[in-house]
N, C-alpha and C. Protein backbone atom coordinates (compact mmCIF):
# COMPACT_ATOMS: atom_id res chain seq x y z
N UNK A 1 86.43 -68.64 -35.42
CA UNK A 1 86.31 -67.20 -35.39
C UNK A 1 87.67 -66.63 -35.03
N UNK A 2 88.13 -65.62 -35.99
CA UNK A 2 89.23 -64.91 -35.52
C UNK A 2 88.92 -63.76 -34.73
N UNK A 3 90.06 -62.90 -34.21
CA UNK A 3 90.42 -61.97 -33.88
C UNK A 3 89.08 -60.75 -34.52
N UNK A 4 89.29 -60.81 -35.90
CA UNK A 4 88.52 -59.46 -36.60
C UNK A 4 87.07 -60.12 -36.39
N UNK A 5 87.14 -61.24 -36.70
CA UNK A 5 85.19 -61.73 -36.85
C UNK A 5 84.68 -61.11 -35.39
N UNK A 6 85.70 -61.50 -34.40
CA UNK A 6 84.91 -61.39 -32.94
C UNK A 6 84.56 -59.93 -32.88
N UNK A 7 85.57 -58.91 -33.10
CA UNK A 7 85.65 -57.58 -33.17
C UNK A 7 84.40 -57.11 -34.03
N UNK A 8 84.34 -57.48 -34.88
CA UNK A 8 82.92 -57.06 -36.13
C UNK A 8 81.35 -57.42 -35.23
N UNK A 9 81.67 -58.49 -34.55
CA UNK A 9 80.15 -59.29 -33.88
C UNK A 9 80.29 -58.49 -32.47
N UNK A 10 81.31 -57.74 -31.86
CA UNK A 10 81.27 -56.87 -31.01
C UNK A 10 80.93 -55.77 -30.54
N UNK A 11 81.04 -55.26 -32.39
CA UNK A 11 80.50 -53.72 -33.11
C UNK A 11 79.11 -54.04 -32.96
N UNK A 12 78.29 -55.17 -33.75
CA UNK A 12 77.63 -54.77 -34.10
C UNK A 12 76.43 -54.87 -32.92
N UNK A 13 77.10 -56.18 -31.60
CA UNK A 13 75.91 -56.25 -30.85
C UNK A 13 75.86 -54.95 -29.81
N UNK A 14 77.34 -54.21 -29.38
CA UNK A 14 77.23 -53.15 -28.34
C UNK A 14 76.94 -51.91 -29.40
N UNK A 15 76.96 -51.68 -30.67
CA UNK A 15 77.11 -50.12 -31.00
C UNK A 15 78.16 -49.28 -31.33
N UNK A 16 79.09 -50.31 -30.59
CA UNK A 16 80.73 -49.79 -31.01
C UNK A 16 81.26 -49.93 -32.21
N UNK A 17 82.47 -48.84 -32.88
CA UNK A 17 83.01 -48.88 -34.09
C UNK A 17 83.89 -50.43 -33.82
N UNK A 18 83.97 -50.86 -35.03
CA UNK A 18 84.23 -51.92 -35.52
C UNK A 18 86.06 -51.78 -34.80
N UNK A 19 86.76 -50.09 -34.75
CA UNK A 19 88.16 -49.94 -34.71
C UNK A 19 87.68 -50.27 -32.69
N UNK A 20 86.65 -49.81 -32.35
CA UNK A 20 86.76 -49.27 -30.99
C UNK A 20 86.88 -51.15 -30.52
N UNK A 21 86.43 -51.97 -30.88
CA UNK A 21 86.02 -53.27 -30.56
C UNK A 21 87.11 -53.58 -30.66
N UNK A 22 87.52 -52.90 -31.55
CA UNK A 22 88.86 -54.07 -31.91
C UNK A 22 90.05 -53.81 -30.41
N UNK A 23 89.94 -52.68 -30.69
CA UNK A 23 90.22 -51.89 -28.77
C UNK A 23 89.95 -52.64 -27.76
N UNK A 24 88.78 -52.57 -27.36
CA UNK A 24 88.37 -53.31 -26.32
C UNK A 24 89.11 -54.95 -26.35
N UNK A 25 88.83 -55.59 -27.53
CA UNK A 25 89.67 -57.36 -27.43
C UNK A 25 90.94 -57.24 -26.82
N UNK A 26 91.75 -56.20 -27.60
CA UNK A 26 92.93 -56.38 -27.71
C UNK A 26 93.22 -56.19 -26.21
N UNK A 27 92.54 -55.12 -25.90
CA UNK A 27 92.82 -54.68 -24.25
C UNK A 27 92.58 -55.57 -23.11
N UNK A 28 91.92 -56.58 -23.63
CA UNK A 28 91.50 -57.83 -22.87
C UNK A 28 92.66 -58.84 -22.85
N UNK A 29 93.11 -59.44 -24.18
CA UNK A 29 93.73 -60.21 -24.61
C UNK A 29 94.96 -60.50 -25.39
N UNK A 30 95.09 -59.25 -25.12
CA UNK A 30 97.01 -59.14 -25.42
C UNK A 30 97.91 -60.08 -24.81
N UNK A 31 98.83 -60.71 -25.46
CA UNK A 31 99.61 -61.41 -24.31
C UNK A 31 100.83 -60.77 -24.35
N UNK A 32 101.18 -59.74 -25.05
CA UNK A 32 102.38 -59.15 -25.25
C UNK A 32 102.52 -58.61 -23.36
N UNK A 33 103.95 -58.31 -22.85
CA UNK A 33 103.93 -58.02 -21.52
C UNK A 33 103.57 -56.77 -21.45
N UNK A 34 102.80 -56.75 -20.20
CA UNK A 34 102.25 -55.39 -19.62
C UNK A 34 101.71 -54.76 -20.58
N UNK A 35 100.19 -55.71 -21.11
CA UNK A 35 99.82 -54.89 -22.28
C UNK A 35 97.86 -55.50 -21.83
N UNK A 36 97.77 -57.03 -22.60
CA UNK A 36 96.67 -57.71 -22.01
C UNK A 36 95.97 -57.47 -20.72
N UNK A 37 94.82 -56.99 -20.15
CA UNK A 37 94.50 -57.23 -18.78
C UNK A 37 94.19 -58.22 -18.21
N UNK A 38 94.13 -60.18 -19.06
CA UNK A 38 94.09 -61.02 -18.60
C UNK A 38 95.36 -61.08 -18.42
N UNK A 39 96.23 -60.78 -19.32
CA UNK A 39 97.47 -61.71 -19.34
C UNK A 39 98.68 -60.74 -17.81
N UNK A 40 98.22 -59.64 -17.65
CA UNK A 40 99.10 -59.14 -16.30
C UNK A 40 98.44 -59.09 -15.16
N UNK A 41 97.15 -59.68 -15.19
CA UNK A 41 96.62 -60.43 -14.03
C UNK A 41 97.25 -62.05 -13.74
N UNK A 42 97.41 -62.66 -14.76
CA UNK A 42 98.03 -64.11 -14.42
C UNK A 42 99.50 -63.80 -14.46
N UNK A 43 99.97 -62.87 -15.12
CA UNK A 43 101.66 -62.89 -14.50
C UNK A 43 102.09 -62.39 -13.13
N UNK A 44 100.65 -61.87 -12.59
CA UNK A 44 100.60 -61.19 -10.66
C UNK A 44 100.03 -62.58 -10.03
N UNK A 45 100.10 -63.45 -11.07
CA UNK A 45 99.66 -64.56 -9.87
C UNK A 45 98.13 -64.86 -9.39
N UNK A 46 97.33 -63.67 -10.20
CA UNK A 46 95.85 -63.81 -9.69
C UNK A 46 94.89 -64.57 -10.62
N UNK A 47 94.02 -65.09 -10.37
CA UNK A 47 92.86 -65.21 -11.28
C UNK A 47 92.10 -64.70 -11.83
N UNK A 48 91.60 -64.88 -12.86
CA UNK A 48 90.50 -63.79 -13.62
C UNK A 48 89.20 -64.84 -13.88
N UNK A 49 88.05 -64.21 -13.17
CA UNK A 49 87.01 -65.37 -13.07
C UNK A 49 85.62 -64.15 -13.69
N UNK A 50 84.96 -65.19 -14.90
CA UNK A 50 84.15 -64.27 -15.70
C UNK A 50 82.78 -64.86 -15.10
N UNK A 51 81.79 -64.93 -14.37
CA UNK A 51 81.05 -65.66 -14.13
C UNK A 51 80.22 -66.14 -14.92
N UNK A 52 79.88 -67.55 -15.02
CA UNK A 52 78.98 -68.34 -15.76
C UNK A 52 80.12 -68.97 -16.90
N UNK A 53 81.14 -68.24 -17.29
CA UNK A 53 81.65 -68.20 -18.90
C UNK A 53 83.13 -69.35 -18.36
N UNK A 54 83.95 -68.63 -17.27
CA UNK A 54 85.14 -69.65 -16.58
C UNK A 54 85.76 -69.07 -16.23
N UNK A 55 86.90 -69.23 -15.32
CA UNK A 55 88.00 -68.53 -15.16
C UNK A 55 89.66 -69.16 -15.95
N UNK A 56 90.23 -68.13 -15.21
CA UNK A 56 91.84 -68.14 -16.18
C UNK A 56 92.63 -67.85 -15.21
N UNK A 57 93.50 -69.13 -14.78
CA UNK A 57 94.64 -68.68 -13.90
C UNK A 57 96.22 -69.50 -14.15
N UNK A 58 96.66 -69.32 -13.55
CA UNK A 58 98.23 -69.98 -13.66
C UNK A 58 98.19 -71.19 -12.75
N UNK A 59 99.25 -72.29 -12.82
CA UNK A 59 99.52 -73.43 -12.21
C UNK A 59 101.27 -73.54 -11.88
N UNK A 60 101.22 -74.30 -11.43
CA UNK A 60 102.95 -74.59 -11.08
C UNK A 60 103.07 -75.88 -11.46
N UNK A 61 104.21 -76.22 -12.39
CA UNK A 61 104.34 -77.27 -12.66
C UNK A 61 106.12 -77.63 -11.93
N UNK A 62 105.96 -78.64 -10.89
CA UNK A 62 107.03 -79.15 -10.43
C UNK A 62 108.83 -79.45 -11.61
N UNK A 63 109.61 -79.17 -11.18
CA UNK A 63 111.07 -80.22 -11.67
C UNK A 63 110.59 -81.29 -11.90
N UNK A 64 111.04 -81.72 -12.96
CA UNK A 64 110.83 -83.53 -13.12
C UNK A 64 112.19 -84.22 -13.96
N UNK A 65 112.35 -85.56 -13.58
CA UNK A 65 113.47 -85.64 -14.53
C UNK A 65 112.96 -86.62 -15.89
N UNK A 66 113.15 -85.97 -16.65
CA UNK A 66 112.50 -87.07 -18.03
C UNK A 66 113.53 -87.38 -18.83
N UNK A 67 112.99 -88.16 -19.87
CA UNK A 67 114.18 -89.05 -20.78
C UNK A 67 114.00 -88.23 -22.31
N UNK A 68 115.31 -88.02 -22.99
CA UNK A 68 115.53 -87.61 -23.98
C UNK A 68 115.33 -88.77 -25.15
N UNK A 69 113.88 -89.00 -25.53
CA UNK A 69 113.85 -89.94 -26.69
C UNK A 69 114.39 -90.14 -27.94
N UNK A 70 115.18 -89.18 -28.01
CA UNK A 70 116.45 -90.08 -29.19
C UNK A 70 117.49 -90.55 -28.56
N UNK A 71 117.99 -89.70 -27.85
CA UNK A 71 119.30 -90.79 -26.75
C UNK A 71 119.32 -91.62 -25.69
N UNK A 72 117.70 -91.65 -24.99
CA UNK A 72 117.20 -92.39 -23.97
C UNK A 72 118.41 -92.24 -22.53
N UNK A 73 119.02 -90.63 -22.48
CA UNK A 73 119.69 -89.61 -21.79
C UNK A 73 118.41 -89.04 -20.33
N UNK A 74 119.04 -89.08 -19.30
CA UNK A 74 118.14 -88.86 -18.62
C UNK A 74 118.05 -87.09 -18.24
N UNK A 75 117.30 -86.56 -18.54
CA UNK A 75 117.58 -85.05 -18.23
C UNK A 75 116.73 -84.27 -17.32
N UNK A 76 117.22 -82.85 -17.09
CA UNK A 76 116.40 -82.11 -15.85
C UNK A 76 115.35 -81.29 -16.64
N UNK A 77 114.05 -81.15 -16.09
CA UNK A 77 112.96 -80.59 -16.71
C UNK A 77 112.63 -79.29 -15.95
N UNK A 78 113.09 -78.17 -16.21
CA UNK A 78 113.06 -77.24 -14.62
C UNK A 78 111.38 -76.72 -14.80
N UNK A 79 111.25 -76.33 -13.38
CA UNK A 79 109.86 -76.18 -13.15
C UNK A 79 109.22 -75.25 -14.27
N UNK A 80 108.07 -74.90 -14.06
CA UNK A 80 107.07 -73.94 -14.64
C UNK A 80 106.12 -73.65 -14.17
N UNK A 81 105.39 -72.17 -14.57
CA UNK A 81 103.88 -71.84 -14.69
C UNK A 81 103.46 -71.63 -15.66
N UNK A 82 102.45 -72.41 -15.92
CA UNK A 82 101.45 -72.55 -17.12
C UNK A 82 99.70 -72.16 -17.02
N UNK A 83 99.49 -71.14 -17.67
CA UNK A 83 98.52 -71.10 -17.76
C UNK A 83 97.32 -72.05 -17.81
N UNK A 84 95.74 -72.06 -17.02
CA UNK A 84 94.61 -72.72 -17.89
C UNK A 84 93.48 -72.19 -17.73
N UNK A 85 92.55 -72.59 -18.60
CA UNK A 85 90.92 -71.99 -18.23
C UNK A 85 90.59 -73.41 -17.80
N UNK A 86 89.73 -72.80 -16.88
CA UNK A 86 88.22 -73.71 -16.44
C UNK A 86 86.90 -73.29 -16.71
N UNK A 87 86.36 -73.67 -17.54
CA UNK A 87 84.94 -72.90 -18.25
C UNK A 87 83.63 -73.38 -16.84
N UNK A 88 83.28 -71.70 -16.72
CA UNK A 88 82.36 -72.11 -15.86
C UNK A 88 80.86 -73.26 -15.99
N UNK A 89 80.23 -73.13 -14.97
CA UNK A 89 79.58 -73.92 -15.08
C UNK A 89 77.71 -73.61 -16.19
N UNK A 90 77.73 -72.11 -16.28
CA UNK A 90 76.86 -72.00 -17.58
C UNK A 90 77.25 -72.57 -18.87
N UNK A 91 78.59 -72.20 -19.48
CA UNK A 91 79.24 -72.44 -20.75
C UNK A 91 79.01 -74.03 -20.94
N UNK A 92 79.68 -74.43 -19.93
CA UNK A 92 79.90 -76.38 -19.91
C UNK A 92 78.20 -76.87 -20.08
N UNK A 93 77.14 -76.40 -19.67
CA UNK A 93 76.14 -76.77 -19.91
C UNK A 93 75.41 -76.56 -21.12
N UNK A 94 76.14 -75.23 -21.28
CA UNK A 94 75.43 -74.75 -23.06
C UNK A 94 76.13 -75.44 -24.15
N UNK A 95 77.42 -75.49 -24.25
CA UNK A 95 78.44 -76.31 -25.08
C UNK A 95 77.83 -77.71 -25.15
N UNK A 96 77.54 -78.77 -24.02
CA UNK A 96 76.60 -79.83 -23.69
C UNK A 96 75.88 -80.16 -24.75
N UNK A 97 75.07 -78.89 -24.46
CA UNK A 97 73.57 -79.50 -25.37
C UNK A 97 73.58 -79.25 -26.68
């Protein structure tokens, strides 16, 4: 399912125009900066927890030093934050069966 399918199945289960849905996703799920309301909740560092469905937060990934597999060169990996979901515990049971 894309972007528009979800928007169309959004219209048709709340009542909303097909443009207004498309509104609402985007306003959810933008990742462009300071645009998404998931995505400038995880760049503040917070979590976004949907109940039953999962939440969405950031991680820290340490410095590491790894090897450059064509030159077998040892190099610096500088840290990061990376996003993940954890699908709650309704979804994981429905997906299941």
């Amino acid at each position: 399912m894309n972007k528009k399918e979800m928007a169309a199945k959004l219209a048709k289960k709340s009542g909303l125009s097909q443009v207004k849905a498309m509104e609402v996703i985007t306003l959810l799920f933008d990742a462009r900066p300071r645009h998404g309301i998931i995505a400038v909740e995880l760049d503040a560092g917070r979590k976004v927890t949907v109940p039953g469905f999962g939440t969405f937060g950031t991680r820290r990934r340490a410095a590491r030093v790894g090897t450059n597999p064509s030159t077998g060169d040892k190099i610096e990996i500088a840290a990061k934050n990376y996003p993940y979901f954890r699908p709650g515990k309704t979804l994981k049971e429905r997906v299941e069966e």
